[in-house]
PDB file of N, CA and C in Angstrom:
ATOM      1  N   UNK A   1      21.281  34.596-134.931  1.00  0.00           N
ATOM      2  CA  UNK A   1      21.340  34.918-136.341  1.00  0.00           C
ATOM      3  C   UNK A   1      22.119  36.197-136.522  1.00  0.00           C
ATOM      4  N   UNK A   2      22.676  36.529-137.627  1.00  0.00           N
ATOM      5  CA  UNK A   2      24.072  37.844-137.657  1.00  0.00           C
ATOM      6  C   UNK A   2      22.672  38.388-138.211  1.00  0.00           C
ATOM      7  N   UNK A   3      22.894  40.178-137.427  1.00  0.00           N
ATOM      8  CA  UNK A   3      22.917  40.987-137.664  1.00  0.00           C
ATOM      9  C   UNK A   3      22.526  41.510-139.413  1.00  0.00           C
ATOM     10  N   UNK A   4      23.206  40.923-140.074  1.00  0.00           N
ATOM     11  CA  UNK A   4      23.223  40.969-141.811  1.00  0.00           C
ATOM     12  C   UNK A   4      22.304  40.544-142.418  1.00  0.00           C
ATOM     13  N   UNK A   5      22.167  38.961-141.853  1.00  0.00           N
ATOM     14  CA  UNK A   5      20.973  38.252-142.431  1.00  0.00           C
ATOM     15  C   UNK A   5      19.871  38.909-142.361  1.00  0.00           C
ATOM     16  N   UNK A   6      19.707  39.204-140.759  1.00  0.00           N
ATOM     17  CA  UNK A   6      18.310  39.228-140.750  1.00  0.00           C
ATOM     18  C   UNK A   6      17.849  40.834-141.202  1.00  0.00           C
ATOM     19  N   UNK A   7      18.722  41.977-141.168  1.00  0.00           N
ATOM     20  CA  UNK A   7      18.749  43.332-142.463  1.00  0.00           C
ATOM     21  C   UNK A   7      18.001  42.931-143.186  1.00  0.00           C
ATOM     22  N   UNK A   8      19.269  42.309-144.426  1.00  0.00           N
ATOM     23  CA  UNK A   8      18.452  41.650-145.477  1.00  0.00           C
ATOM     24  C   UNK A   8      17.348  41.172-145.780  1.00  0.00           C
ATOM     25  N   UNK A   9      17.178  39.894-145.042  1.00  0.00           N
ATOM     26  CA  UNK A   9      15.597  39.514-144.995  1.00  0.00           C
ATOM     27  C   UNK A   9      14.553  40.715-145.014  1.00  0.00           C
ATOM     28  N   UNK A  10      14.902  41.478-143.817  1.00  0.00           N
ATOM     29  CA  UNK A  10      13.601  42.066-143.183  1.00  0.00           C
ATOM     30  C   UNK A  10      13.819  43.197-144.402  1.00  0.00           C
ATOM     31  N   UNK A  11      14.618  43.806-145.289  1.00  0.00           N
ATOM     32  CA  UNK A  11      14.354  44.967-146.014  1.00  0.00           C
ATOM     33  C   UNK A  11      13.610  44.012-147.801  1.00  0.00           C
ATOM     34  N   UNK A  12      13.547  43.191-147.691  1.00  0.00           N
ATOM     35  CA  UNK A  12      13.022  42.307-149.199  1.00  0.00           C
ATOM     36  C   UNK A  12      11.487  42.345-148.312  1.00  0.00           C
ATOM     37  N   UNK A  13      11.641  41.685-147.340  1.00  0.00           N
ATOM     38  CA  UNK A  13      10.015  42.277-146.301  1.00  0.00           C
ATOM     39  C   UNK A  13       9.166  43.018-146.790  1.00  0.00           C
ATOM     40  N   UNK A  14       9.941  43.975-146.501  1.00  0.00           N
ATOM     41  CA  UNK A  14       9.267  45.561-146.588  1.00  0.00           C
ATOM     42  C   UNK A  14       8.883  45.820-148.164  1.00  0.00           C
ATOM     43  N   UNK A  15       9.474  45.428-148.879  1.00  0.00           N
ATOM     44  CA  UNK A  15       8.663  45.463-150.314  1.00  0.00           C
ATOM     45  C   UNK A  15       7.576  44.747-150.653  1.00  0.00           C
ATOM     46  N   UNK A  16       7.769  43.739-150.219  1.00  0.00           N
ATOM     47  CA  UNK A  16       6.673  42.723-150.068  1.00  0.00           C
ATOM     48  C   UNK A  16       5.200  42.966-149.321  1.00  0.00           C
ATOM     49  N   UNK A  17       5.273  44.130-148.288  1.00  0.00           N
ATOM     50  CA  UNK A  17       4.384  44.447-147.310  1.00  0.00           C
ATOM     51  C   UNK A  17       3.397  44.837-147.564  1.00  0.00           C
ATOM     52  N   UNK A  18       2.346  44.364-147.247  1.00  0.00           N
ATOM     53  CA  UNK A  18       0.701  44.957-147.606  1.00  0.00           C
ATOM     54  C   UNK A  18       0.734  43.990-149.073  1.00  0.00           C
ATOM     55  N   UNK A  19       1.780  43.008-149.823  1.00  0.00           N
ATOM     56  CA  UNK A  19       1.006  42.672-150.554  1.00  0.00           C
ATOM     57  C   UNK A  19       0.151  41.244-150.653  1.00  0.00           C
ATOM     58  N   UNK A  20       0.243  40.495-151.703  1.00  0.00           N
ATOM     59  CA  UNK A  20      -0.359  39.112-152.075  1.00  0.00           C
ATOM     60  C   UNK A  20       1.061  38.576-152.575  1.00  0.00           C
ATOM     61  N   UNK A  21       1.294  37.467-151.097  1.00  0.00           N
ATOM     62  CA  UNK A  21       2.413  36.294-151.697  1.00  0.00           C
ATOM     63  C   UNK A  21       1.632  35.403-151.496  1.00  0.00           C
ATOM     64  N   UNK A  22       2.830  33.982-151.952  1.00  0.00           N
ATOM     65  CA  UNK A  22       2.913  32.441-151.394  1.00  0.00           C
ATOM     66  C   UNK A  22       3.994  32.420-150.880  1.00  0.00           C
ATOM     67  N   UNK A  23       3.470  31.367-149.188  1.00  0.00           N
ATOM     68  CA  UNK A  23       4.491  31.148-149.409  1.00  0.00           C
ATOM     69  C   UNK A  23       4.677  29.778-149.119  1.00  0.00           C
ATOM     70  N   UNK A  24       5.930  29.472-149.194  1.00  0.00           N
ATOM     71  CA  UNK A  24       5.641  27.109-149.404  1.00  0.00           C
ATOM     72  C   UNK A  24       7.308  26.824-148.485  1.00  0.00           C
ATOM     73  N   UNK A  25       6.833  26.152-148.009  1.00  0.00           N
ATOM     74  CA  UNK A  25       7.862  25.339-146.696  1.00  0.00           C
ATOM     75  C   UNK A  25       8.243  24.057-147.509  1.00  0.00           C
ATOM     76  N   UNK A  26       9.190  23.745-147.674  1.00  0.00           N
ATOM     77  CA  UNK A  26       9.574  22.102-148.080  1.00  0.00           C
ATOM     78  C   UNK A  26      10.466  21.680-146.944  1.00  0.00           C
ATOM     79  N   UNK A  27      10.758  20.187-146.867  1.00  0.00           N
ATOM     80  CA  UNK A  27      11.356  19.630-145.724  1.00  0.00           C
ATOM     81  C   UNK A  27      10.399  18.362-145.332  1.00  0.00           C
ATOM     82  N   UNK A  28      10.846  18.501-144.157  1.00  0.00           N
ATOM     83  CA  UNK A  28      10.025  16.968-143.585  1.00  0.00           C
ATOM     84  C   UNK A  28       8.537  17.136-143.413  1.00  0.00           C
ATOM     85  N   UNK A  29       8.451  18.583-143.798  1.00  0.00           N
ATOM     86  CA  UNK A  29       6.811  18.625-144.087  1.00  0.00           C
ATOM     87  C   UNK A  29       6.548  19.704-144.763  1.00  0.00           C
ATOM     88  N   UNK A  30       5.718  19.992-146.247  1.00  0.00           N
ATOM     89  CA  UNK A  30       5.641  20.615-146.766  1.00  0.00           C
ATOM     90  C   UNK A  30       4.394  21.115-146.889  1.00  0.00           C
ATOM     91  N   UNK A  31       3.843  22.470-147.114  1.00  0.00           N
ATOM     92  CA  UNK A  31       2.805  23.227-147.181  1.00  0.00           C
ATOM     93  C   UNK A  31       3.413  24.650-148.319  1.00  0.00           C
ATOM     94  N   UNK A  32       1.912  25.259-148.782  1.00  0.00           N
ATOM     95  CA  UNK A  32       1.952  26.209-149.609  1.00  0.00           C
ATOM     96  C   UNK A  32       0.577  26.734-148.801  1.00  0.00           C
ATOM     97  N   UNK A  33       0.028  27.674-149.004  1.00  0.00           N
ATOM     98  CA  UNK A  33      -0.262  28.658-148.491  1.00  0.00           C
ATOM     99  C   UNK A  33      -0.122  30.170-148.875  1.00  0.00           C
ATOM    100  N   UNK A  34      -1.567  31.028-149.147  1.00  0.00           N
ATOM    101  CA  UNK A  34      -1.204  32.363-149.799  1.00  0.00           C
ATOM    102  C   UNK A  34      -1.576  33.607-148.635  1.00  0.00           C
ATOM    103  N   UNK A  35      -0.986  34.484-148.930  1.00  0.00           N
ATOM    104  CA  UNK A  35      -1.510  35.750-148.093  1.00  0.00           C
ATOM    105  C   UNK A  35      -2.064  36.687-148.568  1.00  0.00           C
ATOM    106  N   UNK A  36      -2.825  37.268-148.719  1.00  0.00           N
ATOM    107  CA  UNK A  36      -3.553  38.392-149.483  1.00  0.00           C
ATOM    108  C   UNK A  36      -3.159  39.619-149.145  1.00  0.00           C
ATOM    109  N   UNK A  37      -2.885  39.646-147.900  1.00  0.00           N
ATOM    110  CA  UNK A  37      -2.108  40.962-147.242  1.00  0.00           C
ATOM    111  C   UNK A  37      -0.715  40.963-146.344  1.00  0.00           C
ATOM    112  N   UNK A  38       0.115  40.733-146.828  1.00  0.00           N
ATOM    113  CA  UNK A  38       1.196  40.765-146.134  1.00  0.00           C
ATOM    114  C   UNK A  38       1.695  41.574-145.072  1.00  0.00           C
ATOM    115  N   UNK A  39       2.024  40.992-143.884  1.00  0.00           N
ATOM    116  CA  UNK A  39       2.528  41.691-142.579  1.00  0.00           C
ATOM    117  C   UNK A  39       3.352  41.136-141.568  1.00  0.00           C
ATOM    118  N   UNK A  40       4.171  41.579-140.968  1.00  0.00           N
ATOM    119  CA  UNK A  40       5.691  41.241-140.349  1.00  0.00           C
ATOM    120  C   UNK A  40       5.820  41.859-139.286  1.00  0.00           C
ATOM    121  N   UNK A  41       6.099  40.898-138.107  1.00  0.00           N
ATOM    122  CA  UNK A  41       6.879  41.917-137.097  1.00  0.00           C
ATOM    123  C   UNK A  41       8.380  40.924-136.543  1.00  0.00           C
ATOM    124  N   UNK A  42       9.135  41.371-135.596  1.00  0.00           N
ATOM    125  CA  UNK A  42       9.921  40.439-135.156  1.00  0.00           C
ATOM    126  C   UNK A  42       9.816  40.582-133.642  1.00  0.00           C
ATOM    127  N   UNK A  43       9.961  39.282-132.953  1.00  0.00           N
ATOM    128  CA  UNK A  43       9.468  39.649-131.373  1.00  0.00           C
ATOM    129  C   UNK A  43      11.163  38.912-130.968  1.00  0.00           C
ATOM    130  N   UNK A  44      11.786  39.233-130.355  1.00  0.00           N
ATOM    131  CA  UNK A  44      12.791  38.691-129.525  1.00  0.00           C
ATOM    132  C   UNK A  44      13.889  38.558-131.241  1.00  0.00           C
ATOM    133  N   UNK A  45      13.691  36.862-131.035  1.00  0.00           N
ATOM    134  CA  UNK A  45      14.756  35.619-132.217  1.00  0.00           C
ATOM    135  C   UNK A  45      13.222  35.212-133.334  1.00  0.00           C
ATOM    136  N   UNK A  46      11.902  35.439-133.271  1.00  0.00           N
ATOM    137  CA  UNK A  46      10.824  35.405-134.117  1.00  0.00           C
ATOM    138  C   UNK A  46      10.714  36.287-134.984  1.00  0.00           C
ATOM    139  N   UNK A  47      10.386  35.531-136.238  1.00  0.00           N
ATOM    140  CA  UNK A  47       9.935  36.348-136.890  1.00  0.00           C
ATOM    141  C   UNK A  47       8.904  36.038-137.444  1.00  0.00           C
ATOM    142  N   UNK A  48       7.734  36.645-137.316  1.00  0.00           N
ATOM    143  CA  UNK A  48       5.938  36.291-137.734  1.00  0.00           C
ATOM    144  C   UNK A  48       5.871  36.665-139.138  1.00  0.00           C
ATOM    145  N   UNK A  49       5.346  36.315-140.023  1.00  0.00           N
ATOM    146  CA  UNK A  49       4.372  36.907-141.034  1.00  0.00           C
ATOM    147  C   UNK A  49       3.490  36.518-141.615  1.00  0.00           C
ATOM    148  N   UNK A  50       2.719  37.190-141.213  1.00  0.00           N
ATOM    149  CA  UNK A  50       0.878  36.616-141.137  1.00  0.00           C
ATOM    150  C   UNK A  50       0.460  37.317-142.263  1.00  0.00           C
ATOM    151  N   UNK A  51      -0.966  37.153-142.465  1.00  0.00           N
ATOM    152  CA  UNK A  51      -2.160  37.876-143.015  1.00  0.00           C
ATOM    153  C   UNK A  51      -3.099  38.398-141.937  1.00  0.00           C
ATOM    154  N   UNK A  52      -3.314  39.824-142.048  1.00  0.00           N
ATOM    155  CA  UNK A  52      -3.665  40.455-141.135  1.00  0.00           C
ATOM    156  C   UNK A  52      -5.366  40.112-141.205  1.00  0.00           C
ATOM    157  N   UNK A  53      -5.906  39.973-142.271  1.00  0.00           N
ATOM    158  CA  UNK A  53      -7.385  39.982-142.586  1.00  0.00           C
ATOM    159  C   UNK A  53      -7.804  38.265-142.650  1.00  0.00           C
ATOM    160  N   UNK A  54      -7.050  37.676-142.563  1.00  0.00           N
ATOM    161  CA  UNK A  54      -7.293  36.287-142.836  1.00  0.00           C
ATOM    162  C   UNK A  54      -6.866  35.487-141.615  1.00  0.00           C
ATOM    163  N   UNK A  55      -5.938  35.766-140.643  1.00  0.00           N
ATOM    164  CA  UNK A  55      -5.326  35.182-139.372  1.00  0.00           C
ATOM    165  C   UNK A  55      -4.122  34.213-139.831  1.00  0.00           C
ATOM    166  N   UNK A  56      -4.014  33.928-141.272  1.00  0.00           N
ATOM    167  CA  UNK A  56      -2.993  32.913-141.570  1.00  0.00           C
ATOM    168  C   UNK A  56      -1.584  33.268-141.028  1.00  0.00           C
ATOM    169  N   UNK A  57      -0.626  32.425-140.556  1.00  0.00           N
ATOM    170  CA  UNK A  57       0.749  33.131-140.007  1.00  0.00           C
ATOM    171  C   UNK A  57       1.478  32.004-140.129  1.00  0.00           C
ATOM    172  N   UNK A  58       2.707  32.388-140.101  1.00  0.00           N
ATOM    173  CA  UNK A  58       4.173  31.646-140.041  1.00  0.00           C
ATOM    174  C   UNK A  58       5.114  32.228-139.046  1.00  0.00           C
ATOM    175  N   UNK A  59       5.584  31.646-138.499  1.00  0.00           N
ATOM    176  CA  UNK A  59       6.465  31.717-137.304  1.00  0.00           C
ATOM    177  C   UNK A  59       7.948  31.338-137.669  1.00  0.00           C
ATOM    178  N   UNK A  60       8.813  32.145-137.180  1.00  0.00           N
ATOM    179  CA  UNK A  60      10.077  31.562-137.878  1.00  0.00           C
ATOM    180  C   UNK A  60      11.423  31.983-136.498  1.00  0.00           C
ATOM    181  N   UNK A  61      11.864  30.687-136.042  1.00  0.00           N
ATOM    182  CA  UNK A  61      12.858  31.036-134.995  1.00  0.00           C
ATOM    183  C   UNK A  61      14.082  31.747-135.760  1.00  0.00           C
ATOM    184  N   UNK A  62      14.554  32.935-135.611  1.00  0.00           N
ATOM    185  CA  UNK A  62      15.303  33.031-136.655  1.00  0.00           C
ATOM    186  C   UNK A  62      16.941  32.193-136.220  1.00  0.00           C
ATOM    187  N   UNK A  63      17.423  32.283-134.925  1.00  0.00           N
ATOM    188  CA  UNK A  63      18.418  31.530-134.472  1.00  0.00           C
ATOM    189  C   UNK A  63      18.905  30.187-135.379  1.00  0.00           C
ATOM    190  N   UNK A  64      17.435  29.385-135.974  1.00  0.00           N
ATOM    191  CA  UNK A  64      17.265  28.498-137.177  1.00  0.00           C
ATOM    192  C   UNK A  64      18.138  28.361-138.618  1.00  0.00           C
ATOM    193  N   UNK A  65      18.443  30.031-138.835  1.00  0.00           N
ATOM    194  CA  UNK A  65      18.509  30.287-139.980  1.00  0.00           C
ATOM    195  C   UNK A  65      20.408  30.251-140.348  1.00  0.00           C
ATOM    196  N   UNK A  66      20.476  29.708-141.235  1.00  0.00           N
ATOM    197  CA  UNK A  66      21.955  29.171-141.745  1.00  0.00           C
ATOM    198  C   UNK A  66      22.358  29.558-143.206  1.00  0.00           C
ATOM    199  N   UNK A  67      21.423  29.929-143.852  1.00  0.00           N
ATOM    200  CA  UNK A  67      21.544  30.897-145.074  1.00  0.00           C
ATOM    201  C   UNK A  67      20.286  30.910-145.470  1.00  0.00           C
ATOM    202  N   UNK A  68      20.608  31.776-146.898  1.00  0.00           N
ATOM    203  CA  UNK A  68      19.252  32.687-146.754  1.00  0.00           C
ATOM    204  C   UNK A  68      19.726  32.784-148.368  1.00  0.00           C
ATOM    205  N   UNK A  69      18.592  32.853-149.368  1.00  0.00           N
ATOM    206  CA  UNK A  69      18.892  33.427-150.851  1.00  0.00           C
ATOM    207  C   UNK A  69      17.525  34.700-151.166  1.00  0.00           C
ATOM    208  N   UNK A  70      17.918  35.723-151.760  1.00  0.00           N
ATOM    209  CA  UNK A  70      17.463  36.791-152.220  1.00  0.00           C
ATOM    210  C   UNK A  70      17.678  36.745-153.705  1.00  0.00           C
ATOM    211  N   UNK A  71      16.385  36.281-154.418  1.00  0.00           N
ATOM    212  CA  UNK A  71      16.683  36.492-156.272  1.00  0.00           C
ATOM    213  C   UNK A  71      15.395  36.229-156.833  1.00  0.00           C
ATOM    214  N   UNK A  72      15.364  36.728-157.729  1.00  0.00           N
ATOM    215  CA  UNK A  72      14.405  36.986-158.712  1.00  0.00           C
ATOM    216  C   UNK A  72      13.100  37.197-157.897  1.00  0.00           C
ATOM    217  N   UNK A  73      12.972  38.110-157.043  1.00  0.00           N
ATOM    218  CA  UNK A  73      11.516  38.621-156.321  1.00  0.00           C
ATOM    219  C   UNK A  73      11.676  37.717-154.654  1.00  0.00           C
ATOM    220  N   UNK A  74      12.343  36.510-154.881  1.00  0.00           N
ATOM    221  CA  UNK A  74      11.930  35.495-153.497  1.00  0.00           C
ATOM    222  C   UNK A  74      12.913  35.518-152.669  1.00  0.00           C
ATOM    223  N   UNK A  75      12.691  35.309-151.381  1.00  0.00           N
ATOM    224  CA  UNK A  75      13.067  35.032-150.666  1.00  0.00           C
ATOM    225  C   UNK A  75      13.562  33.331-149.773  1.00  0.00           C
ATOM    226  N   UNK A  76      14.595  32.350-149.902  1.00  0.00           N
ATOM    227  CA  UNK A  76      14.751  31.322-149.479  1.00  0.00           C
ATOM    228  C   UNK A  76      15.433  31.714-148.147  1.00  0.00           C
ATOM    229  N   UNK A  77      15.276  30.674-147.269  1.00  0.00           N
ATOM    230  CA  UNK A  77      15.790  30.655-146.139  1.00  0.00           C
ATOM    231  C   UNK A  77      15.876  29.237-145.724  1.00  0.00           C
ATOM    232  N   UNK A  78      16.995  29.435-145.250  1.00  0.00           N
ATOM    233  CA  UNK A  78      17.424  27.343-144.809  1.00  0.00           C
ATOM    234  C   UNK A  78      17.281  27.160-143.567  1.00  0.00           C
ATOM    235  N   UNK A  79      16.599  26.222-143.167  1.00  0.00           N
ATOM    236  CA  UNK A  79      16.941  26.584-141.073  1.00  0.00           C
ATOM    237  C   UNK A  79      17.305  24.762-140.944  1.00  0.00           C
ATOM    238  N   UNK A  80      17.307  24.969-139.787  1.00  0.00           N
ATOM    239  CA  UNK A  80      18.725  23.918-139.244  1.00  0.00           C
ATOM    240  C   UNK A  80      17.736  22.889-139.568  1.00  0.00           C
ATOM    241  N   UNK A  81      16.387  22.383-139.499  1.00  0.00           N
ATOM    242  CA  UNK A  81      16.223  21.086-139.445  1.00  0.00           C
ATOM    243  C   UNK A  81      15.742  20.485-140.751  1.00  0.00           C
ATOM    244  N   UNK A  82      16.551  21.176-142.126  1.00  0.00           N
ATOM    245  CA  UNK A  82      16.004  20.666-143.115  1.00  0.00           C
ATOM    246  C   UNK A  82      14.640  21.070-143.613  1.00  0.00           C
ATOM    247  N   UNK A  83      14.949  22.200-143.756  1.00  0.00           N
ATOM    248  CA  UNK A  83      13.440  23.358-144.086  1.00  0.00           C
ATOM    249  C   UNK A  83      14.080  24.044-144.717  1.00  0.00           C
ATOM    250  N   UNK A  84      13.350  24.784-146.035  1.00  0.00           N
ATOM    251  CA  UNK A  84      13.542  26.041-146.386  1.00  0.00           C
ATOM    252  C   UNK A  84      12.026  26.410-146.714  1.00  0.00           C
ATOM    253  N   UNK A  85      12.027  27.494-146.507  1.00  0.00           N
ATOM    254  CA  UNK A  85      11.060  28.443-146.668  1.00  0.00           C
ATOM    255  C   UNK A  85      10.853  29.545-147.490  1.00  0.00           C
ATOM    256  N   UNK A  86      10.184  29.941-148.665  1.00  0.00           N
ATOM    257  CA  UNK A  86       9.994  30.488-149.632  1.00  0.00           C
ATOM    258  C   UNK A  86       9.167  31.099-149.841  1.00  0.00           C
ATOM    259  N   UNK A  87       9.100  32.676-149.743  1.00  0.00           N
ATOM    260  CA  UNK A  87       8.404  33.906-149.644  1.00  0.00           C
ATOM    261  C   UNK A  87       8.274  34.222-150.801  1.00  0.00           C
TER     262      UNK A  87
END
């Protein structure tokens, strides 16, 4: 994943941090899901963001990622197998 993208992403993150999102996966399988406390790390090409008080998490290869939209508060992200993901 460039360098740029994943900036981006990870600084819309950081506003987001410690708070209460949703977030909802569409694709060949869809889920919604809320966090009450928002939290992020990145390990290697991963990027986690869980709920620290609740154990809920999302896992995200970022290598996956092929564009990405930043607007009106959310975050989209497209990954290769027909997923986007919405923070």
């Amino acid at each position: 994943m460039q360098d740029k993208i994943r900036e981006n992403i990870l600084n819309e993150l950081k506003r987001k941090n410690e708070k209460r999102i949703v977030i909802c996966q569409t694709g060949f399988i869809s889920t919604k899901f809320l966090l009450n406390c928002l939290s992020y790390k990145i390990e290697i090409d991963t990027l986690t963001i869980k709920d620290e008080k609740e154990g809920v998490y999302l896992s995200i290869n970022l290598n996956q990622v092929y564009k990405y939209e930043i607007k009106d508060n959310k975050i989209k992200i497209y990954l290769d197998n027909d997923t986007v993901i919405i923070v």
